[in-house]
Each structure stands twice: as structure tokens, then as C-alpha cells.
C-alpha atoms as a PDB file:
ATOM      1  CA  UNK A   1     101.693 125.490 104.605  1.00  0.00           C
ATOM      2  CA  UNK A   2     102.059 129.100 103.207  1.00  0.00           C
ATOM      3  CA  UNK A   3     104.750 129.696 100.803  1.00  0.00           C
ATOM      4  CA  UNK A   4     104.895 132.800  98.594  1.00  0.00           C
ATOM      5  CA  UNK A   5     106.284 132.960  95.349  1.00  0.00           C
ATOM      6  CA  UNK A   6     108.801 136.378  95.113  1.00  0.00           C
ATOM      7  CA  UNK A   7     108.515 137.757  91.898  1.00  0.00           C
ATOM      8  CA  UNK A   8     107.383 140.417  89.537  1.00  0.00           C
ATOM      9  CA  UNK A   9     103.875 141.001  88.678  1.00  0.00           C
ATOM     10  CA  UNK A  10     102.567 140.202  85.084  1.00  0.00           C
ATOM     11  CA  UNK A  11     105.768 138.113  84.684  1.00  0.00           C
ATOM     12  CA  UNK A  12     105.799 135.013  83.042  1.00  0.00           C
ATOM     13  CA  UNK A  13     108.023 133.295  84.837  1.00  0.00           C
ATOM     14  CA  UNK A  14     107.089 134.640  87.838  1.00  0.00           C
ATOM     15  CA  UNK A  15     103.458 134.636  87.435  1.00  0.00           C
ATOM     16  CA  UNK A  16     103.724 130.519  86.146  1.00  0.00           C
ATOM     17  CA  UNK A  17     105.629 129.865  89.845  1.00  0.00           C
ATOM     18  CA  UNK A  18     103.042 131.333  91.526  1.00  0.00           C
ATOM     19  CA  UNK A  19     100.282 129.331  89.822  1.00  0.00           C
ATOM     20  CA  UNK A  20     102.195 126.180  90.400  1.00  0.00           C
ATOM     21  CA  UNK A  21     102.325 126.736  94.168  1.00  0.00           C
ATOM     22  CA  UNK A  22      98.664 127.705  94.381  1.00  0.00           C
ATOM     23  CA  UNK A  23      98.096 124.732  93.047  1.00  0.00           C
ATOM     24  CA  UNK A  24      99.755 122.777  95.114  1.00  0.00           C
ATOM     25  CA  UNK A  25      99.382 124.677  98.240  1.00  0.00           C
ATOM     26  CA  UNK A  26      95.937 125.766  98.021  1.00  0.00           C
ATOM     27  CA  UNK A  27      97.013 129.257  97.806  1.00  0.00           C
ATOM     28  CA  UNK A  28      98.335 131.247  95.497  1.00  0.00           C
ATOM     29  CA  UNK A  29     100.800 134.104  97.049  1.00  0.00           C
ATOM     30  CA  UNK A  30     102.849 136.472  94.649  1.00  0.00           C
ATOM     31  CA  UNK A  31     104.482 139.123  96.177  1.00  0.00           C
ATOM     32  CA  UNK A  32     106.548 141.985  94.234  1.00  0.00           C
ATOM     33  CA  UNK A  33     109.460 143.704  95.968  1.00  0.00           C
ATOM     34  CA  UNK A  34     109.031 147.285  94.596  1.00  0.00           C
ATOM     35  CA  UNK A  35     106.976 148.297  97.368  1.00  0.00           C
ATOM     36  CA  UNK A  36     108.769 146.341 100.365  1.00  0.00           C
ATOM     37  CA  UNK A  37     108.720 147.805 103.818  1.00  0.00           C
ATOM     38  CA  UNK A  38     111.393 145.954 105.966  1.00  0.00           C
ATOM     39  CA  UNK A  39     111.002 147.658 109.949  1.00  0.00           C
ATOM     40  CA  UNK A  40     113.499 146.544 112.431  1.00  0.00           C
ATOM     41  CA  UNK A  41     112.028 147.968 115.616  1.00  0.00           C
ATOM     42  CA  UNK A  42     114.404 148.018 118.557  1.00  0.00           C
ATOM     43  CA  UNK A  43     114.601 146.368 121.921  1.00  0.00           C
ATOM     44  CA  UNK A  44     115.623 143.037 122.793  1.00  0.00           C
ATOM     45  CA  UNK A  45     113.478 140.471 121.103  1.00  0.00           C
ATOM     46  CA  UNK A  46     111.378 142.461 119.126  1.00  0.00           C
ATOM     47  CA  UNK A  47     110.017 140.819 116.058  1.00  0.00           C
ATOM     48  CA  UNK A  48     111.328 142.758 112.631  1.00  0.00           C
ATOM     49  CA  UNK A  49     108.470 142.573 109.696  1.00  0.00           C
ATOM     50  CA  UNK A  50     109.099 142.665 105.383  1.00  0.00           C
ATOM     51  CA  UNK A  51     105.704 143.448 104.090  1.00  0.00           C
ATOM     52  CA  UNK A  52     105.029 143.206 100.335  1.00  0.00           C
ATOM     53  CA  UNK A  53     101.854 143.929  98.633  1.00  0.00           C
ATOM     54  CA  UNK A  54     100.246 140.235  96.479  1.00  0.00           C
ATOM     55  CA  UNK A  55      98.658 140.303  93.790  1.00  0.00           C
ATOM     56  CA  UNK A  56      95.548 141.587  94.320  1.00  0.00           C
ATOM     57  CA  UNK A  57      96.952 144.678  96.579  1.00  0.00           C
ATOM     58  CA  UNK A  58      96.888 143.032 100.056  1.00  0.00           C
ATOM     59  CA  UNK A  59      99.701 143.255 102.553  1.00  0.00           C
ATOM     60  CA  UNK A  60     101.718 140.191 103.050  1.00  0.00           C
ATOM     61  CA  UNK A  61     104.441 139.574 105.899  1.00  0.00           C
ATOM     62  CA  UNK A  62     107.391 137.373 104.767  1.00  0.00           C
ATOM     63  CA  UNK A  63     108.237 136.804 108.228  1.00  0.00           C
ATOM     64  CA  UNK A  64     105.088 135.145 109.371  1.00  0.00           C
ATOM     65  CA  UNK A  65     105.142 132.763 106.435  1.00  0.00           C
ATOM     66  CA  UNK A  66     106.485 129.062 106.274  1.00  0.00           C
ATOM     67  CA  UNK A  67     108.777 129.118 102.944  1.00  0.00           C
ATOM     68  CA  UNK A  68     109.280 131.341 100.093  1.00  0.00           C
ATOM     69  CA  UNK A  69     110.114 130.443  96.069  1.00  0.00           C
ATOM     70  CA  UNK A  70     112.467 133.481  95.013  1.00  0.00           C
ATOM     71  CA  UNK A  71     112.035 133.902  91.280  1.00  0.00           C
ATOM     72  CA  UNK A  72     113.016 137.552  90.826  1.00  0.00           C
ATOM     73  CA  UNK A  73     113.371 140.224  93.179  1.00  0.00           C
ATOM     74  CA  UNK A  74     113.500 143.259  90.005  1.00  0.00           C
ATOM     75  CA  UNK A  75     112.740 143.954  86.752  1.00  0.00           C
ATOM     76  CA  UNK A  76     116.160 144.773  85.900  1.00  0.00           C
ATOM     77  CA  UNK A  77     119.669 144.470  86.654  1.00  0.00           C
ATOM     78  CA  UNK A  78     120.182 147.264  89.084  1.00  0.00           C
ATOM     79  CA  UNK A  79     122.413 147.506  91.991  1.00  0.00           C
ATOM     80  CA  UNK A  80     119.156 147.717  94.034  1.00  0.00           C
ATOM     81  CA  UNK A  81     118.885 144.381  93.872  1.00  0.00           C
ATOM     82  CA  UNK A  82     121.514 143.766  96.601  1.00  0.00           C
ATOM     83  CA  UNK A  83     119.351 145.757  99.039  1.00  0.00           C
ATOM     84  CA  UNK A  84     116.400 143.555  98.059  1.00  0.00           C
ATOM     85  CA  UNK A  85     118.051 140.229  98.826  1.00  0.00           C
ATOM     86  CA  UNK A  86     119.502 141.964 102.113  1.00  0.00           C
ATOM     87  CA  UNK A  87     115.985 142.213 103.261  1.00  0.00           C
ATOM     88  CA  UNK A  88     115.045 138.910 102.424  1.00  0.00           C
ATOM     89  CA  UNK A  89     118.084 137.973 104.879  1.00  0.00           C
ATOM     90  CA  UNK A  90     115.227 138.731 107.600  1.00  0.00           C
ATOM     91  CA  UNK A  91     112.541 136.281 106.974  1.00  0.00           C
ATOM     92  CA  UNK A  92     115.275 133.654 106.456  1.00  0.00           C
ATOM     93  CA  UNK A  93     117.131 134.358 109.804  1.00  0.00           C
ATOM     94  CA  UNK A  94     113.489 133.929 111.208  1.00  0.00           C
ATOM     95  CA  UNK A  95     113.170 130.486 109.660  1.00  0.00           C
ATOM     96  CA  UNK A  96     111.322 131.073 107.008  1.00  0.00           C
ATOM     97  CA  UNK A  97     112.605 128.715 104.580  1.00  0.00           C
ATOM     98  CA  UNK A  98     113.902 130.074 101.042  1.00  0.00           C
ATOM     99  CA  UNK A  99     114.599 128.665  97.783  1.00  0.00           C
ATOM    100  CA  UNK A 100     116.980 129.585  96.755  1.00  0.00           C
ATOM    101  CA  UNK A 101     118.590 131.029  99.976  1.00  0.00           C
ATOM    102  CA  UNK A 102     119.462 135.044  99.719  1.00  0.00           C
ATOM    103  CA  UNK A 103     122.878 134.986 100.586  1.00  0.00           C
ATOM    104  CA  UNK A 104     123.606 132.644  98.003  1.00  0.00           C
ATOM    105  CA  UNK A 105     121.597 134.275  95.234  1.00  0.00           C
ATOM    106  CA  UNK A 106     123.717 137.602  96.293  1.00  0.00           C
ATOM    107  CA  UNK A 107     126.874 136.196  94.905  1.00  0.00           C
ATOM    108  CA  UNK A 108     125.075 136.482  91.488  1.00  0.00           C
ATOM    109  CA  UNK A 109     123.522 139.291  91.041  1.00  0.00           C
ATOM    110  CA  UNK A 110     126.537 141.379  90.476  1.00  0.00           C
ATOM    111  CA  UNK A 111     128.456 140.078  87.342  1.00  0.00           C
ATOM    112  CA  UNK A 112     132.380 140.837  89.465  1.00  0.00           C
ATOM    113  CA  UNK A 113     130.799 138.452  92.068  1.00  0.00           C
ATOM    114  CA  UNK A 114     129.357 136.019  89.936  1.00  0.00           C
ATOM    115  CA  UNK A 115     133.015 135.196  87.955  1.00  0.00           C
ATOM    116  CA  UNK A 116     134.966 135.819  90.944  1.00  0.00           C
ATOM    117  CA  UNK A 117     133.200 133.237  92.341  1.00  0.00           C
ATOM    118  CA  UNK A 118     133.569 130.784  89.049  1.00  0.00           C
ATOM    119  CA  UNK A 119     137.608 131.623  88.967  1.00  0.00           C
ATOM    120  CA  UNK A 120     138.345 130.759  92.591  1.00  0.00           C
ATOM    121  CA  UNK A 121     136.723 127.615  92.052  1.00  0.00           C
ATOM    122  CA  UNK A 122     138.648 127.209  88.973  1.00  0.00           C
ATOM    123  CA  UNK A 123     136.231 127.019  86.215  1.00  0.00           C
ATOM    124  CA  UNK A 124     136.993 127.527  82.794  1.00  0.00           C
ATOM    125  CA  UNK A 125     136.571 131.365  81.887  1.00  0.00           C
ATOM    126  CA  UNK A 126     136.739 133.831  79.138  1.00  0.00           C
ATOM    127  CA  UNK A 127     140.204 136.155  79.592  1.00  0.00           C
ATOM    128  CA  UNK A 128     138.778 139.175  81.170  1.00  0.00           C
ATOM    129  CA  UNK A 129     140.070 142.135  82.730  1.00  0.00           C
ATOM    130  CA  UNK A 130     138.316 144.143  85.215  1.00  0.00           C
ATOM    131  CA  UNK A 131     139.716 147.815  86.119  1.00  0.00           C
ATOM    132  CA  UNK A 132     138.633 151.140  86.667  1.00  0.00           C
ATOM    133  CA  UNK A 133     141.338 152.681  84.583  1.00  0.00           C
ATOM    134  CA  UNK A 134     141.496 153.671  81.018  1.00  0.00           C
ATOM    135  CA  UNK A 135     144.856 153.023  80.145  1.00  0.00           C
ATOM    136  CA  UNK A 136     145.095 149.564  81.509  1.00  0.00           C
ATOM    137  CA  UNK A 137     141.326 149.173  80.232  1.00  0.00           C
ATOM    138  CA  UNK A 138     142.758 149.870  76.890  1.00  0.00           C
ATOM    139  CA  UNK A 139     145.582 147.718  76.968  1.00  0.00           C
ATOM    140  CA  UNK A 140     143.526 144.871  77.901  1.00  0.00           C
ATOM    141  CA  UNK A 141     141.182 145.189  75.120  1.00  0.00           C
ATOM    142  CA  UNK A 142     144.373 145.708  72.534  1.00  0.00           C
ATOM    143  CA  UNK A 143     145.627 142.383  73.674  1.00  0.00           C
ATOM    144  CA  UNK A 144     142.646 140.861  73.228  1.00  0.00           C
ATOM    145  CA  UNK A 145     141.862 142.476  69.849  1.00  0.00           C
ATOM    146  CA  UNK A 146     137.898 141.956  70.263  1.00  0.00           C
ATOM    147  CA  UNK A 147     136.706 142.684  73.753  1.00  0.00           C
ATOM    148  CA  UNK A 148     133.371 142.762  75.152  1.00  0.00           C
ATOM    149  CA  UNK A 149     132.262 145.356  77.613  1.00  0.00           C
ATOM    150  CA  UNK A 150     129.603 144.078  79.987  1.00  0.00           C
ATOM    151  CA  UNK A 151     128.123 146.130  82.711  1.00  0.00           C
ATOM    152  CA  UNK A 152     128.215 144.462  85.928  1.00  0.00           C
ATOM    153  CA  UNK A 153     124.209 144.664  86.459  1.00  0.00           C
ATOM    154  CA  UNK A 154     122.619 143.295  83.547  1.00  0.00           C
ATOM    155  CA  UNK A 155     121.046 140.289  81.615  1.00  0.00           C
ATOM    156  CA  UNK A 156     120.410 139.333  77.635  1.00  0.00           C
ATOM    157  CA  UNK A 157     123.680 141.092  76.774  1.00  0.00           C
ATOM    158  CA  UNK A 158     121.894 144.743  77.518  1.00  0.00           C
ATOM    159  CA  UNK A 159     124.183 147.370  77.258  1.00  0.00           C
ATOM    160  CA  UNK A 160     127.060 145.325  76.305  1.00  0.00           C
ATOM    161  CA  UNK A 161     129.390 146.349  73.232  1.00  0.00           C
ATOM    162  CA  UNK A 162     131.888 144.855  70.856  1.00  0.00           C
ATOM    163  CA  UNK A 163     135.162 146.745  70.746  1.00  0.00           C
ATOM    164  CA  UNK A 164     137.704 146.084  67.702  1.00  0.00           C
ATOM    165  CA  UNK A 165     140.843 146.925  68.461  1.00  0.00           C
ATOM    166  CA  UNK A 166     141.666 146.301  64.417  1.00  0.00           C
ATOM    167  CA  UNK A 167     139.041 148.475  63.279  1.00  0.00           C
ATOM    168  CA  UNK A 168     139.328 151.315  65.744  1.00  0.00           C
ATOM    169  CA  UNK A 169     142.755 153.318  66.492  1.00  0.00           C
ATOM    170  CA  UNK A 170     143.932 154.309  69.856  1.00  0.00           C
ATOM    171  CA  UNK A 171     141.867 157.223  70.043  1.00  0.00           C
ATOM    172  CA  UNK A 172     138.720 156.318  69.097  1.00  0.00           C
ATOM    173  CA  UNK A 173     139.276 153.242  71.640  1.00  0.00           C
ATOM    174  CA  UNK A 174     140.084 155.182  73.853  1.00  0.00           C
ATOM    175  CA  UNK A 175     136.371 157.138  73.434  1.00  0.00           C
ATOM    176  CA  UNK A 176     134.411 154.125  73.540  1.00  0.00           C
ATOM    177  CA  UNK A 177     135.826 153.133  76.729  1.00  0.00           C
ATOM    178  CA  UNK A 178     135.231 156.776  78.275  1.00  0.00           C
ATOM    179  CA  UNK A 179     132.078 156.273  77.259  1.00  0.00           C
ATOM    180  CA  UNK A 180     131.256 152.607  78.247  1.00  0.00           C
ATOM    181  CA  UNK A 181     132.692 154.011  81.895  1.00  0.00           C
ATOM    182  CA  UNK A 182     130.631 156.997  82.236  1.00  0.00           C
ATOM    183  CA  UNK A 183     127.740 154.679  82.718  1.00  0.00           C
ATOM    184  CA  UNK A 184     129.668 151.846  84.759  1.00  0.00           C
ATOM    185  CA  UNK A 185     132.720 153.070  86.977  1.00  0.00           C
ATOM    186  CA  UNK A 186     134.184 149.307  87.177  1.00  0.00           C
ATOM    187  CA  UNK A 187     135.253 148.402  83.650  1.00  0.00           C
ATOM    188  CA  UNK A 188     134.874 144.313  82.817  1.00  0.00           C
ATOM    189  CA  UNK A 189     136.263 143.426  79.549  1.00  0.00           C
ATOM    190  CA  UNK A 190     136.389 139.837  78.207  1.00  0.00           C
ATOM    191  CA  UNK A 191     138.312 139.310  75.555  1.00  0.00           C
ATOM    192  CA  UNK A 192     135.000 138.176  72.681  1.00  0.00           C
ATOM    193  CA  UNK A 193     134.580 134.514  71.931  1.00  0.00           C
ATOM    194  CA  UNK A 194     133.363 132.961  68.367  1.00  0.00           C
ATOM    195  CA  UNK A 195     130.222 131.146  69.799  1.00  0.00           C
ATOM    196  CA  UNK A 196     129.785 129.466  66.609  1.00  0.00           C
ATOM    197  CA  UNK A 197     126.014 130.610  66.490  1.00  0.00           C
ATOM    198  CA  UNK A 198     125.078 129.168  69.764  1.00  0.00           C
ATOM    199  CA  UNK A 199     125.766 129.205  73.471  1.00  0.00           C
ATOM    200  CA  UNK A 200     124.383 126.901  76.121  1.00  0.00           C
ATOM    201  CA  UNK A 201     121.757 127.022  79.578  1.00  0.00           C
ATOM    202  CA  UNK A 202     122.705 123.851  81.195  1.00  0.00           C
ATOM    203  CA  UNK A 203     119.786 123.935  84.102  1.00  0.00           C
ATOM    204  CA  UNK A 204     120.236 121.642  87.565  1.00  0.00           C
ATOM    205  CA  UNK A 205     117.134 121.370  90.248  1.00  0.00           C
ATOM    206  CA  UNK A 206     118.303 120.853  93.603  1.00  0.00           C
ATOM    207  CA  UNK A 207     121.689 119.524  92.315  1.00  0.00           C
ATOM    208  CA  UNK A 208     120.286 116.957  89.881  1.00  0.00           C
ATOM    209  CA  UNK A 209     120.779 117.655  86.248  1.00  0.00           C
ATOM    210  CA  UNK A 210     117.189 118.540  84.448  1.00  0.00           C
ATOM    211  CA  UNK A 211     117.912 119.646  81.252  1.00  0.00           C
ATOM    212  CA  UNK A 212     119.803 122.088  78.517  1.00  0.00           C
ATOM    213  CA  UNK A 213     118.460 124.327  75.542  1.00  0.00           C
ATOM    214  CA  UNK A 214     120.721 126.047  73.473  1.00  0.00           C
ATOM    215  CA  UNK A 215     120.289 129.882  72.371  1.00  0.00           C
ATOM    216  CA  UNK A 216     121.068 130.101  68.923  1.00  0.00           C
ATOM    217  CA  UNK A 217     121.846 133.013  66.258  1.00  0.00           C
ATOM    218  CA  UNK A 218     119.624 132.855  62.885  1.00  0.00           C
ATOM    219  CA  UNK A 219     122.066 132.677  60.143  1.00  0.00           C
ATOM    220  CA  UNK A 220     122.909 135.862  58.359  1.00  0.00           C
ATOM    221  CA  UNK A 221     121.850 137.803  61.234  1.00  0.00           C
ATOM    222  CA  UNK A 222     123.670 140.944  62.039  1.00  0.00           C
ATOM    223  CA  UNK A 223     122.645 142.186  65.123  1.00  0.00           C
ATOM    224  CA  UNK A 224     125.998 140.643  66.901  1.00  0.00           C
ATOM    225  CA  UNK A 225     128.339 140.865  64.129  1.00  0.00           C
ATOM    226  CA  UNK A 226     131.440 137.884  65.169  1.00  0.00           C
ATOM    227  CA  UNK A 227     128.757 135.139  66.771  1.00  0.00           C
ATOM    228  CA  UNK A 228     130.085 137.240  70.168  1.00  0.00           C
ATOM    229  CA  UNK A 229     126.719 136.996  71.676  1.00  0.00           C
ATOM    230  CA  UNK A 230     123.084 135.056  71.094  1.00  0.00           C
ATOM    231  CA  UNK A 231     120.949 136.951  73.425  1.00  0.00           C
ATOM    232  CA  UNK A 232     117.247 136.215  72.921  1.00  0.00           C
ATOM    233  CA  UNK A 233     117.133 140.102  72.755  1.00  0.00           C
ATOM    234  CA  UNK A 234     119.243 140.206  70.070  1.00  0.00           C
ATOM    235  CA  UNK A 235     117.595 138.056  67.758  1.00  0.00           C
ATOM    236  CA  UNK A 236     118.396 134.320  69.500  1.00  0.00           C
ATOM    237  CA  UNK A 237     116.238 131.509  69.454  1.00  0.00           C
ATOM    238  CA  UNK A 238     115.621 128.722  71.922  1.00  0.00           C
ATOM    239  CA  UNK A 239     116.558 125.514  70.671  1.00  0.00           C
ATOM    240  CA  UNK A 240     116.978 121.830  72.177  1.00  0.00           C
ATOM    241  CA  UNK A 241     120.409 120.856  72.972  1.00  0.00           C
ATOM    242  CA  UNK A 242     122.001 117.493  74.319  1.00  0.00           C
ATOM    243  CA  UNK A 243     125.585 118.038  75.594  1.00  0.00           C
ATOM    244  CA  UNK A 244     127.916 115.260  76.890  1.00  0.00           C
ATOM    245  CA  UNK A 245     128.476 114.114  79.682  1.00  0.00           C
ATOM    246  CA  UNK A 246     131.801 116.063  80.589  1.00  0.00           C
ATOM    247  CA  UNK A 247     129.745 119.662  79.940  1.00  0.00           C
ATOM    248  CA  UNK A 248     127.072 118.980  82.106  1.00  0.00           C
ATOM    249  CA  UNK A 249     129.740 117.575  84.808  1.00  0.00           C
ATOM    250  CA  UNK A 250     131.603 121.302  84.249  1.00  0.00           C
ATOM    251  CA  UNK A 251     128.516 123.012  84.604  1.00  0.00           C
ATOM    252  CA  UNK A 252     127.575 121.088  87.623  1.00  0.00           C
ATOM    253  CA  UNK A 253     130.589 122.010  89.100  1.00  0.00           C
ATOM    254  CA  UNK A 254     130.003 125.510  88.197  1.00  0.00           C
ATOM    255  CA  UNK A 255     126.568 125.680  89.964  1.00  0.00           C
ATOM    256  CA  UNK A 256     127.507 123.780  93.008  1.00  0.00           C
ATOM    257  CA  UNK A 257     129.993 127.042  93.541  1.00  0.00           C
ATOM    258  CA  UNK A 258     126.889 128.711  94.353  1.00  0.00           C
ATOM    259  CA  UNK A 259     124.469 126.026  95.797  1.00  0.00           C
ATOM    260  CA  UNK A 260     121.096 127.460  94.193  1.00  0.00           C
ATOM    261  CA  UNK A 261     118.038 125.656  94.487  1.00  0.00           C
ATOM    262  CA  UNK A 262     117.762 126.243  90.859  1.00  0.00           C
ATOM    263  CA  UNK A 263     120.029 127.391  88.829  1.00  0.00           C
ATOM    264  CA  UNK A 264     121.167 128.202  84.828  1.00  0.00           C
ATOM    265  CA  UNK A 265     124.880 127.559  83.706  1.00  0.00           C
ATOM    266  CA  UNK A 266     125.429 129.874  80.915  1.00  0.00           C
ATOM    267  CA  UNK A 267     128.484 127.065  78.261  1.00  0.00           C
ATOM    268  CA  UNK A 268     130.281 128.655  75.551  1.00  0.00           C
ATOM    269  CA  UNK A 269     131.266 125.381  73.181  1.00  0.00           C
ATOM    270  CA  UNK A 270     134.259 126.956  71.026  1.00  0.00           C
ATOM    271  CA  UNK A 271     137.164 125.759  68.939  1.00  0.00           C
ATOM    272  CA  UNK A 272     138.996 126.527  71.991  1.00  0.00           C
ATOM    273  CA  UNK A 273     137.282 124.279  74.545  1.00  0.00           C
ATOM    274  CA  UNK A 274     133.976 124.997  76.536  1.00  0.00           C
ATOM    275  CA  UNK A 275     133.996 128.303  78.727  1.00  0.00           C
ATOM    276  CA  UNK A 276     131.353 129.260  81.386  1.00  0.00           C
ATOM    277  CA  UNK A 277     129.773 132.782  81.527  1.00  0.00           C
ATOM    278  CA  UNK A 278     128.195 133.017  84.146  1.00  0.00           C
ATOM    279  CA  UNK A 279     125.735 131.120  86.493  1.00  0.00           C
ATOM    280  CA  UNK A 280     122.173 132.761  86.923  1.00  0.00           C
ATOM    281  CA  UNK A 281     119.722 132.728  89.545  1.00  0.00           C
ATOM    282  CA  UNK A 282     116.763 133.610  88.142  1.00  0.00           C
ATOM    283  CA  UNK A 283     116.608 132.485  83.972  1.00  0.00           C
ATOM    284  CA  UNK A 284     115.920 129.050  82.602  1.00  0.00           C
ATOM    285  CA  UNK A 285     112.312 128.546  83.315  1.00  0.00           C
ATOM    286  CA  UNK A 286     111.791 129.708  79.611  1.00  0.00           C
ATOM    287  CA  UNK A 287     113.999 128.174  77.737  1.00  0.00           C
ATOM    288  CA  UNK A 288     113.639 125.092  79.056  1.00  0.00           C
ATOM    289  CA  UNK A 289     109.808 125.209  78.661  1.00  0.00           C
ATOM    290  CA  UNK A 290     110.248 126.850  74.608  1.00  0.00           C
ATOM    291  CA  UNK A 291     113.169 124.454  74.056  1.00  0.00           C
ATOM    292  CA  UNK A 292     112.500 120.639  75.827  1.00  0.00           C
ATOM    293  CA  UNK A 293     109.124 121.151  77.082  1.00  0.00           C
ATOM    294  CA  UNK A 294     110.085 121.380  80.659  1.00  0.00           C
ATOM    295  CA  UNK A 295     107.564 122.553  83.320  1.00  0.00           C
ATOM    296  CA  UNK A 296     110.287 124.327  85.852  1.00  0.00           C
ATOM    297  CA  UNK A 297     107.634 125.905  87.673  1.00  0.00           C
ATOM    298  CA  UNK A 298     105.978 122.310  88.812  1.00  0.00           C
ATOM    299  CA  UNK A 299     109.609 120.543  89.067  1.00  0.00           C
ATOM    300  CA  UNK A 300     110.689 123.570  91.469  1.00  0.00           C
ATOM    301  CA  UNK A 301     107.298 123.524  93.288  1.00  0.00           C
ATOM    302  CA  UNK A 302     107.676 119.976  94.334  1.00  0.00           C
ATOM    303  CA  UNK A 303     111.212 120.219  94.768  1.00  0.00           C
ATOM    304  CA  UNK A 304     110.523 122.829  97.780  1.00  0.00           C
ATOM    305  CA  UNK A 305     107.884 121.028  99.120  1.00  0.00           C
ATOM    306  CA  UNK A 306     109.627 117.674  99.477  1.00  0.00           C
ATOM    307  CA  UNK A 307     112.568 119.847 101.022  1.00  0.00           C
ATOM    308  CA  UNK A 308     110.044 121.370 103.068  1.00  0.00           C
ATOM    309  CA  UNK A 309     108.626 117.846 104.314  1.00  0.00           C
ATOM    310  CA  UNK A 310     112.459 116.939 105.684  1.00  0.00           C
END
């Protein structure tokens, strides 16, 4: 059995994944995606090839091998990643066995996809608006009188900002959006929730609940003025968290839009009711190690390897 972990080199997560499966497999196999070579040659039958360099610099051929663990496929958000999970459509279609599968993973990457996703399958969301033009970007963020402007590629709130439509007058809102756009053509704006100084990662292995940690704001932090956001980049801490049963039903439901191997359901709790943010592909592994004490990287190991003996 040869399964490779994708990930990033020097990564924790990536790099703890990778251990796991050498452990268990006898071989340890972590390829990084920054230096892929996918060739399609032509003719009828001829066998296509995605090479990656492991860890210690030797080529590795994703097609020839039996399964493979996808932790990340960048070290950023970037629109790149797309073409990265397009080539790992190859080894798939070839039978290599993925977890989670590519084409599912795509409809994550990019934020639009991710909540599309969530509101056709009716889950609870934050109001947002996404548009590519000023005026009705600025109307949407007056009528929601704090907005949040999140680029469509990104993780731990990077790059986002906090507009006040109170604070700032048509003008100077009008600015910050021409600004926020020069960077990202397609505006999303979601109107800013009070998070009450924590938000939730409600985490599900193949389909079965495994556990939730909550990120939470120190108190009298200012970093995210308005408890809009408790990024562990912005000063968040992992902490344990036990939701009922009705939140880990709605993020179930949330996940199983997607039907991930493993996957992170990002729960707003607020005076309001609980909202989901988004569903995530590729975080979890540590918060639920800093937070409950959760090995994710030996839970998903086994989990592909009893799929794998089906």
C-alpha cells in the first residue's frame, strides 16, 4: 500500500499526516505541489503522469500510487489553487483513491463557492452581498451598517476589513471599497456579526462527529474592534467547546453539502441564532489537537485505510 500525504513541506499539519501514514504504512511519502509537473501526452490510451518532488527531493508519480491524504495543496489562499486540485483530478480518474476527493475540495477553496454551496442547501448564513459594483457595493454595506469585506481566497480573516457605515460618510466609504476592489474584482460583503468573543470549528471524520474547539478573543483585545472576527492571527486562542446537540446536527448538515473526508464547520453562536461561515477543507487538525487533545492525523490515517480495505 503506498499512499502519499499532499501537503506543504515544514508544515505542521502537513508534516504530522505524513508521519502518521509512515507509520502506519511503512512509508512515509510527503509530496508538495509547488513544483508539480502534470503531462498529458496524446494518443489513444496513453498514460498521463503528476510528478511531485517528497521530502527528501525525489520524484514521485501520483498516478502510480494506491491512495493519497490531501492536507493542503498551497501555502496560501490563491486562485492557483484551483489549478492544483484540477491536476489532482488525474490521479483520481486513474483510481488512485483520494481523501478527500478533488472535485469536492474545489467547491471550497473559493469563498463565492463555498457559501453558494451552504445557501442552496439552505443553511443558516450571515446577510451578504456579493457584486462587482461600487454603488450597489455601497448600498449593501449602508444597510448593513457594519460590513465585512472578505476576499474570496483567503483564511484567518487575512485581508479582511471592518467597514462602519456610522463612522465613515459616503465618500470615504466609497474609498475603502475602491480600495478593497483594486485587490479583489468580486466584492463579498457580509453584513458583521457580534461573535460574543468566540466562534466555533465543529470537526466530522468521515461523517461521524469527532469533536469542536472554540476560537476565542482575549478580553480587552483590540485587534478586531466589535467581536467581528477571532482569527488565531488576530490574537484568538484555541479553547475546548461542547455545543448541543442541534449545532453539531446544523453543522453536520453543513459538511455533508460538501462530502469531505474531513472537514471543519466554521458556527457563529449569536443573540441572533447560530450562523455558519464557511466549511473548510484543510483546518482543524490544530485546534482540535491545542483545544481537546485530538490526534486528527492518526483518526484520518485509519479512517483512509479502513476505507481503503472496502
Amino acid at each position: 500500500m503506498r499512499m502519499a500525504v499532499v501537503g506543504i513541506h515544514g508544515g505542521w499539519s502537513s508534516e504530522a499526516l505524513a508521519d502518521a501514514v509512515g507509520l502506519a504504512t511503512g512509508e512515509r511519502i510527503l509530496v508538495d505541489l509547488d513544483q508539480a509537473r502534470l503531462d498529458l501526452p496524446g494518443g489513444t490510451g496513453a498514460r498521463p503522469s503528476l510528478v511531485c518532488p517528497d521530502q527528501h527531493g525525489r520524484p514521485v508519480d501520483l498516478c502510480a500510487l494506491d491512495a493519497l491524504c490531501i492536507k493542503k495543496v498551497a501555502k496560501g489562499y490563491a486562485p492557483q489553487m484551483i489549478d492544483r486540485l484540477e491536476m489532482l483530478r488525474v490521479p483520481a480518474a486513474r483510481g488512485v483513491r483520494c481523501f478527500s476527493e478533488p472535485e469536492r475540495i474545489l467547491r471550497l477553496v473559493d469563498r463565492l463557492a463555498c457559501t453558494v454551496t451552504l445557501a442552496n442547501a439552505g443553511m443558516p448564513l450571515p446577510p451578504t452581498t456579493i457584486t462587482e459594483d461600487p454603488a450597489q457595493a455601497l448600498d449593501a454595506v449602508r444597510a448593513y451598517g457594519r460590513a465585512v469585506l472578505k476576499p474570496l481566497f483567503t483564511s484567518k480573516a487575512r485581508g479582511m476589513a471592518l467597514l462602519d457605515a456610522e463612522a465613515l460618510d459616503a465618500a470615504e466609504l466609497l474609498r475603502a471599497l475602491q480600495g478593497f476592489q483594486a485587490q479583489n474584482p468580486v466584492m463579498y460583503i457580509q453584513q458583521a456579526l457580534d461573535l460574543r468573543g468566540q466562534d466555533l470549528g465543529v470537526c466530522f471524520l468521515g461523517g461521524e462527529y469527532l469533536g469542536t474547539y472554540a476560537r476565542r478573543k482575549e478580553p480587552g483585545s483590540s485587534t478586531t474592534e466589535g467581536g467581528w472576527s477571532t482569527s488565531t492571527a488576530s490574537g484568538g486562542r484555541y479553547a475546548p467547546f461542547d455545543p448541543p446537540l442541534e449545532i453539531i446536527d446544523l453543522a453536520r448538515r453543513a459538511g455533508e453539502a460538501f462530502g469531505l473526508s474531513f472537514t471543519c464547520v466554521d458556527v457563529a453562536l449569536t443573540a441572533d441564532g447560530p450562523f455558519i461561515f464557511e466549511v473548510s477543507a484543510f483546518g482543524g487538525f490544530r485546534g482540535l489537537m491545542a483545544a481537546r487533545g485530538i490526534d486528527v492525523a492518526a483518526a484520518f490515517t485509519a479512517h483512509a485505510l479502513r476505507e481503503l480495505a472496502r
